[in-house]
C-alpha atoms as a PDB file:
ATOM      1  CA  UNK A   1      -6.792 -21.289 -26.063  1.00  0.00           C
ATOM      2  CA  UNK A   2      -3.387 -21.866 -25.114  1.00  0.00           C
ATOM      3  CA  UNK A   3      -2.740 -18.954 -23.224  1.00  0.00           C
ATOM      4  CA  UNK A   4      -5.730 -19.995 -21.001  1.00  0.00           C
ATOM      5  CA  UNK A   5      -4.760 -23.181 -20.286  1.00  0.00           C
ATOM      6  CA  UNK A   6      -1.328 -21.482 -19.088  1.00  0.00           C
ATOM      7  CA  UNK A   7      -3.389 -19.133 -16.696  1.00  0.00           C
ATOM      8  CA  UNK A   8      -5.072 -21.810 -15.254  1.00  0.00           C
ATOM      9  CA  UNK A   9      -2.150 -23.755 -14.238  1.00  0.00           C
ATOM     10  CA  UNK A  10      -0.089 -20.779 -13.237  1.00  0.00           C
ATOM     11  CA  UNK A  11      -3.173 -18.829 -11.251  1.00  0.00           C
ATOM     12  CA  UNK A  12      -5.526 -21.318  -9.660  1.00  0.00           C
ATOM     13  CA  UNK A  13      -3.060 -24.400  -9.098  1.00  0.00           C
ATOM     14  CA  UNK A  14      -4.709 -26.141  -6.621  1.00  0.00           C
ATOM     15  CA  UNK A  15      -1.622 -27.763  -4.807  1.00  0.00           C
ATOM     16  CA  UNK A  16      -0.260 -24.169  -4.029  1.00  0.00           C
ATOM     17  CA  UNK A  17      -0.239 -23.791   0.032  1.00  0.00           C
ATOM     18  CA  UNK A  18      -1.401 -20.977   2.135  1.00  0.00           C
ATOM     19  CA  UNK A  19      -1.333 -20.595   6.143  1.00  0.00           C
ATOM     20  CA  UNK A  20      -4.424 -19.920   7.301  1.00  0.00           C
ATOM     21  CA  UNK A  21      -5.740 -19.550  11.107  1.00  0.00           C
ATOM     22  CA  UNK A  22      -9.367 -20.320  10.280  1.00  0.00           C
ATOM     23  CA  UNK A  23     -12.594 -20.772   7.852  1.00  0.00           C
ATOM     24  CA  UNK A  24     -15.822 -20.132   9.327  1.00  0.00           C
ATOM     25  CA  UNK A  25     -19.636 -19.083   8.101  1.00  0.00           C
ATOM     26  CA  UNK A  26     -20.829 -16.316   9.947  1.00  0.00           C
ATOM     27  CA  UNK A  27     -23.117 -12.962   8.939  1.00  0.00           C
ATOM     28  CA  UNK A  28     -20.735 -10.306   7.541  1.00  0.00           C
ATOM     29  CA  UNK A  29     -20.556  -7.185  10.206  1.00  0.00           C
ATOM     30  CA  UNK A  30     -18.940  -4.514   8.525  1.00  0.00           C
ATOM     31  CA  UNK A  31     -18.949  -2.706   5.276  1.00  0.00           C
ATOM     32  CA  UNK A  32     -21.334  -2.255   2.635  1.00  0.00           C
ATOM     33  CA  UNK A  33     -21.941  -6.048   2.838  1.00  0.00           C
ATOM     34  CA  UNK A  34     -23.408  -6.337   6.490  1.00  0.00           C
ATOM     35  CA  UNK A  35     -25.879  -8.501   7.040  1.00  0.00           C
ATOM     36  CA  UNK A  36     -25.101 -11.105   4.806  1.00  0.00           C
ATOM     37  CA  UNK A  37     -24.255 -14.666   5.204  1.00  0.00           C
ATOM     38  CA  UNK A  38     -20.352 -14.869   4.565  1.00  0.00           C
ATOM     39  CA  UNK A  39     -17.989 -17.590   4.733  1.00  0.00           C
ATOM     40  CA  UNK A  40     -14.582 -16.095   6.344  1.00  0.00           C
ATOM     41  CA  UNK A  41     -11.047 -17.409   5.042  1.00  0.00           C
ATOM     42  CA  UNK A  42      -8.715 -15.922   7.983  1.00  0.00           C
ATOM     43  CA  UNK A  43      -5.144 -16.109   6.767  1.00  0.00           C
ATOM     44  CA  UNK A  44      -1.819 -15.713   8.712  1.00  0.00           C
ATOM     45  CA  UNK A  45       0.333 -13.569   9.325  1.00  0.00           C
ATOM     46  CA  UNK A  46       0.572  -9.632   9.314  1.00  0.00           C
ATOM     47  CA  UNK A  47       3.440  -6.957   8.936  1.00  0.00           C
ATOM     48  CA  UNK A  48       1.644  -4.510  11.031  1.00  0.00           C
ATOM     49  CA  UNK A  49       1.040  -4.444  14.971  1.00  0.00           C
ATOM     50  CA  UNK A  50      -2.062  -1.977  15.090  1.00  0.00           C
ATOM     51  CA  UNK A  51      -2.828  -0.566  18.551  1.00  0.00           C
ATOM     52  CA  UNK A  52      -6.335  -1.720  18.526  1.00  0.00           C
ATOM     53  CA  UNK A  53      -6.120  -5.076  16.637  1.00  0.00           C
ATOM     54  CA  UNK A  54      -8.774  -7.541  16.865  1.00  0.00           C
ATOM     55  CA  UNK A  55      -6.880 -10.668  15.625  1.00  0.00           C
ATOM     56  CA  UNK A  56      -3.500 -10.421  16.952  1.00  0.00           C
ATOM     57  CA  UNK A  57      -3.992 -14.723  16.968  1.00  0.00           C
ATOM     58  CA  UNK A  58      -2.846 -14.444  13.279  1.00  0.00           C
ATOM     59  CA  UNK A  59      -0.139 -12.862  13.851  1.00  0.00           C
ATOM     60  CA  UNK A  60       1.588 -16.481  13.984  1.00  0.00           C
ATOM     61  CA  UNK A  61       0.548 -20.091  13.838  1.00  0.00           C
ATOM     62  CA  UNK A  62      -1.933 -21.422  11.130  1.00  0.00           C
ATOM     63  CA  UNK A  63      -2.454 -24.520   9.689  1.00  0.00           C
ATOM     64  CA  UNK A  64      -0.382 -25.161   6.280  1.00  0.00           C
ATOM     65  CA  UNK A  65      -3.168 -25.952   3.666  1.00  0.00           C
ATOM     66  CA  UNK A  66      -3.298 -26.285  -0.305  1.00  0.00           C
ATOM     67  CA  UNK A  67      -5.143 -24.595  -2.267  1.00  0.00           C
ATOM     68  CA  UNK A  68      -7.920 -26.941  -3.273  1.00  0.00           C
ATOM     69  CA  UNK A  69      -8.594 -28.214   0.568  1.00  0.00           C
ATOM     70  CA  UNK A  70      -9.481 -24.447   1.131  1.00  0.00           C
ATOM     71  CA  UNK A  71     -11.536 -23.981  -2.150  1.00  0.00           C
ATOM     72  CA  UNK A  72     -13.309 -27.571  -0.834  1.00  0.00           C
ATOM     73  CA  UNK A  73     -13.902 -25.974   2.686  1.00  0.00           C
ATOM     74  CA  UNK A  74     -15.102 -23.079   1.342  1.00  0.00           C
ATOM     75  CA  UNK A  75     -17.526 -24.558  -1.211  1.00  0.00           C
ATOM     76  CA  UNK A  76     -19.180 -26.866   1.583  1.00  0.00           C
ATOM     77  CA  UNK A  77     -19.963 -24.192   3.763  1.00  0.00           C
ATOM     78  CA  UNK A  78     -22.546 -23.497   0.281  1.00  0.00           C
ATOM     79  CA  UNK A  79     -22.227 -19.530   1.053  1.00  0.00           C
ATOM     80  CA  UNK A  80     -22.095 -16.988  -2.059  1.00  0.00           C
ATOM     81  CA  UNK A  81     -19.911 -14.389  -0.384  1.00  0.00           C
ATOM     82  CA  UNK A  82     -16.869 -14.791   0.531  1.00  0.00           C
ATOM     83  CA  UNK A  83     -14.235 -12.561   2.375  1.00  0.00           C
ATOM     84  CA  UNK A  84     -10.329 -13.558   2.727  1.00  0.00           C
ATOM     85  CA  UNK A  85      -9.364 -11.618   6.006  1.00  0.00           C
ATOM     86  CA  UNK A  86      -6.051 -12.138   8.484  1.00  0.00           C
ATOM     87  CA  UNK A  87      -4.303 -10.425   9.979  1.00  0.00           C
ATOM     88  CA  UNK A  88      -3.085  -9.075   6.336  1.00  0.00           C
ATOM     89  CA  UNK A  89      -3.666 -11.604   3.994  1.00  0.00           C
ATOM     90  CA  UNK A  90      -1.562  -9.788   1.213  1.00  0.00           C
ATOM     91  CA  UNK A  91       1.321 -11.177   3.213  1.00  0.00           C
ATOM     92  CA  UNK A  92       1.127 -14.247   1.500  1.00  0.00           C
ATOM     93  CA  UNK A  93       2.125 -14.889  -2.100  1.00  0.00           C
ATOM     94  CA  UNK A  94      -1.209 -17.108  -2.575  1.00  0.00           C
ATOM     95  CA  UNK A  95      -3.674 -14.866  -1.355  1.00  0.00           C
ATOM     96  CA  UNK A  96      -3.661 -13.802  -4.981  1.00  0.00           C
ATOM     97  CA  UNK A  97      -4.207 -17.532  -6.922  1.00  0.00           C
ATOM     98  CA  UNK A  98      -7.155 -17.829  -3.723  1.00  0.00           C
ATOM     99  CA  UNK A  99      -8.481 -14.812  -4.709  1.00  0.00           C
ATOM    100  CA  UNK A 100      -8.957 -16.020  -8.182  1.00  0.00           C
ATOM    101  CA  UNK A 101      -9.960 -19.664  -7.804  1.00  0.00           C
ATOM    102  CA  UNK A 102     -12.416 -18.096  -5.699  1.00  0.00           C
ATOM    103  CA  UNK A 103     -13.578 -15.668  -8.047  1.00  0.00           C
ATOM    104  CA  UNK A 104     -13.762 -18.397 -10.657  1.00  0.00           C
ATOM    105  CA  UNK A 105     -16.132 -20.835  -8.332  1.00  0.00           C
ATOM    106  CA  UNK A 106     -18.397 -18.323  -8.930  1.00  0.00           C
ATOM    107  CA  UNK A 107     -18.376 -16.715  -5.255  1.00  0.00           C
ATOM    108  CA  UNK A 108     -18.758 -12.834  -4.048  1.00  0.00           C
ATOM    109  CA  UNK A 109     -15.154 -12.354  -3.325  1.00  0.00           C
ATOM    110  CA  UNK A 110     -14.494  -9.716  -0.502  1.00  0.00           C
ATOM    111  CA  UNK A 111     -10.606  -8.927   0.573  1.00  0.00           C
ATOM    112  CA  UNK A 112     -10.186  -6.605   4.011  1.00  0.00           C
ATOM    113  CA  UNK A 113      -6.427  -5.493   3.319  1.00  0.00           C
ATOM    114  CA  UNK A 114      -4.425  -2.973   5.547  1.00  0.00           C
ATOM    115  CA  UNK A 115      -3.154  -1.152   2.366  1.00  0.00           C
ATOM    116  CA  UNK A 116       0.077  -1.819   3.681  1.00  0.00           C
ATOM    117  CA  UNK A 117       0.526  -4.018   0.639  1.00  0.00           C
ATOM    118  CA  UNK A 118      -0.080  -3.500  -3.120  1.00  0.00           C
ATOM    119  CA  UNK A 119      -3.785  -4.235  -4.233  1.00  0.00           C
ATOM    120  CA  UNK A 120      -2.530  -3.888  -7.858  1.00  0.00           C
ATOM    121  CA  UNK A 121      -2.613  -7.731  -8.347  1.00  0.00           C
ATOM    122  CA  UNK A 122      -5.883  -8.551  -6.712  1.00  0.00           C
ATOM    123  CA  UNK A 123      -8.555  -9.610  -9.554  1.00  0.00           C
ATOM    124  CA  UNK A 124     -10.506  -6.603 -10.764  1.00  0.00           C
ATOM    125  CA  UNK A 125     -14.017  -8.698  -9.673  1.00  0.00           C
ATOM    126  CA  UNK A 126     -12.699  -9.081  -5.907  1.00  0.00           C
ATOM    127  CA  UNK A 127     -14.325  -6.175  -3.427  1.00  0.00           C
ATOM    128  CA  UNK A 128     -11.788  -4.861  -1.729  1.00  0.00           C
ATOM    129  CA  UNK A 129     -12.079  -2.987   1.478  1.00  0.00           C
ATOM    130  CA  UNK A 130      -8.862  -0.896   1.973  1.00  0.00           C
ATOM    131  CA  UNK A 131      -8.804  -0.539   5.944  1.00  0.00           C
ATOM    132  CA  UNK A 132      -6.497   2.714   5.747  1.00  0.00           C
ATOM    133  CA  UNK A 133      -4.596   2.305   9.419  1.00  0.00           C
ATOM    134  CA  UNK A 134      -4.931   5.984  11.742  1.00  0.00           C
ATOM    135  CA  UNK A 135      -2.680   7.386  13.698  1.00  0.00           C
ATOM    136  CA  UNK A 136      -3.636   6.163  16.908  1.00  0.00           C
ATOM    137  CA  UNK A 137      -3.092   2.536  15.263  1.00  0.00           C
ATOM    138  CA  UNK A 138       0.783   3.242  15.656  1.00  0.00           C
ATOM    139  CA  UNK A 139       0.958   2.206  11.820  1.00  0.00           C
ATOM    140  CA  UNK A 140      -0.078   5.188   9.955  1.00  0.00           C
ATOM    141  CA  UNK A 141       3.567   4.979   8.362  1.00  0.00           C
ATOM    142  CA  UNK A 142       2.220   1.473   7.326  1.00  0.00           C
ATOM    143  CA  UNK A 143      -0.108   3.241   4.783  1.00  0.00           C
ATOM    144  CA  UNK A 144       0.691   2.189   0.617  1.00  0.00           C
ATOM    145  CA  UNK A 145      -1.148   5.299  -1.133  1.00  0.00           C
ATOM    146  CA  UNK A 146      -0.661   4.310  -4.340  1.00  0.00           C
ATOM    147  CA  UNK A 147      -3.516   1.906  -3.335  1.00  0.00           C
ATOM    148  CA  UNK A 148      -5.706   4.884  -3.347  1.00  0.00           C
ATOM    149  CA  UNK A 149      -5.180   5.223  -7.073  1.00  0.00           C
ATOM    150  CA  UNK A 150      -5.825   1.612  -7.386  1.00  0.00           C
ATOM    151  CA  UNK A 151      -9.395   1.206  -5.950  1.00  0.00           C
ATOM    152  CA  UNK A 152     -12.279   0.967  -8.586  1.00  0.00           C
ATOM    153  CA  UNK A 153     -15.722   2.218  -8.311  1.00  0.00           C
ATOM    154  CA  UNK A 154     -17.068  -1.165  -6.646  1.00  0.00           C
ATOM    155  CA  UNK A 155     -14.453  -1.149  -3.677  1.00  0.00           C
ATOM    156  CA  UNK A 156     -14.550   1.216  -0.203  1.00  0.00           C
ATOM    157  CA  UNK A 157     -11.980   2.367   2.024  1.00  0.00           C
ATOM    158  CA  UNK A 158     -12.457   1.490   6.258  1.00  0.00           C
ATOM    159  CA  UNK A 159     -10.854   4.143   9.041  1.00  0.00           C
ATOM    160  CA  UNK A 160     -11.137   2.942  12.031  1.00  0.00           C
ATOM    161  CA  UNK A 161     -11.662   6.322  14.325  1.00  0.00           C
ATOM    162  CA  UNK A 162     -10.888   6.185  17.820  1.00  0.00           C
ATOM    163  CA  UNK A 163     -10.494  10.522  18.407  1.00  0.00           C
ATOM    164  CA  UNK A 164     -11.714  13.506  17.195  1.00  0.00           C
ATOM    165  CA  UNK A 165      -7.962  14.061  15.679  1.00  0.00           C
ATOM    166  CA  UNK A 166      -8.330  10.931  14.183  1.00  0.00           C
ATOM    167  CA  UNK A 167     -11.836  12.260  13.258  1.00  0.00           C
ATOM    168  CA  UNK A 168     -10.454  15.458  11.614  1.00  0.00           C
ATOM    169  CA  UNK A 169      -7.113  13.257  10.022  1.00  0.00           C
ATOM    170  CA  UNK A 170      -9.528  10.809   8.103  1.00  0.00           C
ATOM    171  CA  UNK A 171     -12.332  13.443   7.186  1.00  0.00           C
ATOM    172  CA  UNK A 172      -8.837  15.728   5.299  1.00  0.00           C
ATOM    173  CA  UNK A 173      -7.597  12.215   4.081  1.00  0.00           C
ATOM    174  CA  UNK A 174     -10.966  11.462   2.797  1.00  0.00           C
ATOM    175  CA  UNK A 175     -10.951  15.173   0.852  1.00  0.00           C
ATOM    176  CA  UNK A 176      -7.468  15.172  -0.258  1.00  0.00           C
ATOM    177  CA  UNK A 177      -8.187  11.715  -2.537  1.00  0.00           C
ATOM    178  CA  UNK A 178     -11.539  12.275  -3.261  1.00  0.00           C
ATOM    179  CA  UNK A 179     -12.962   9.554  -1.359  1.00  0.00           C
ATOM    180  CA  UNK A 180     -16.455  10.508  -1.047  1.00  0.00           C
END
């Protein structure tokens, strides 16, 4: 019993403070989850600079917030799933205690990482969607393959694809690590 009340205070301590760009509710657009109704926690900040990227607005900025005002946010929005987004949201030292307060409210927990960043601390229940970066991203180099090892049955792997060698380089990284 003690050792529980320890993790609590250590993981989900709700004064801990994250940067975040923005919470919204929207329908989820990509991945195996599509369609659903998904509240969005964008954090800030990213190591990578991807040719392509959608959200270069988190590359800076944010709003400082704790823990609990974000859990509070997220729980009025009254949405099941949940994904924590950014830029890269592994970035931050409290994606991880967010992760797991959200995971203990009870939500679908959904993380979109870069795999530039170890997953090895994200809570087994969280989804994650390892968004392995191309070559035409101009991050490729950016890639952590341990990851690959990491990822349980329940997560998926994203390649964005925008040429056939791109095509052909995700279709041989899919075979060489089994992905299918």
């Amino acid at each position: 019993m003690n050792t529980h009340r320890q993790h609590e205070r250590t993981v989900v301590d709700r004064a801990t403070t994250l940067r975040v760009s923005e919470i919204y509710a929207s329908v989820q657009g990509e991945s195996t989850h599509a369609g659903k109704p998904c509240t969005f926690v964008r954090l800030t900040g990213c190591n990578l600079r991807c040719a392509w990227c959608d959200s270069p607005h988190t590359f800076t900025g944010g709003v400082h917030r704790v823990l609990g005002d974000v859990l509070d946010e997220v729980a009025a929005l009254g949405l099941h799933t949940v994904e924590v987004t950014g830029g890269e949201p592994l970035v931050q030292n409290a994606a991880i205690p967010l992760l797991r307060a959200l995971v203990d409210a009870g939500h679908e927990v959904l993380l979109e990482t870069s795999g530039s960043r170890s997953i090895a601390d994200v809570p087994p229940e969280v989804h994650v969607i390892l968004d392995l970066k191309c070559p035409g991203s101009g991050e490729v180099e950016a890639n952590d393959w341990s990851n690959v090892a990491r990822l349980l049955p329940h997560h998926e792997v994203k390649l964005v694809v925008a040429s056939r060698h791109e095509y052909v380089w995700a279709r041989d990284v899919i075979a060489r690590h089994a992905l299918h």
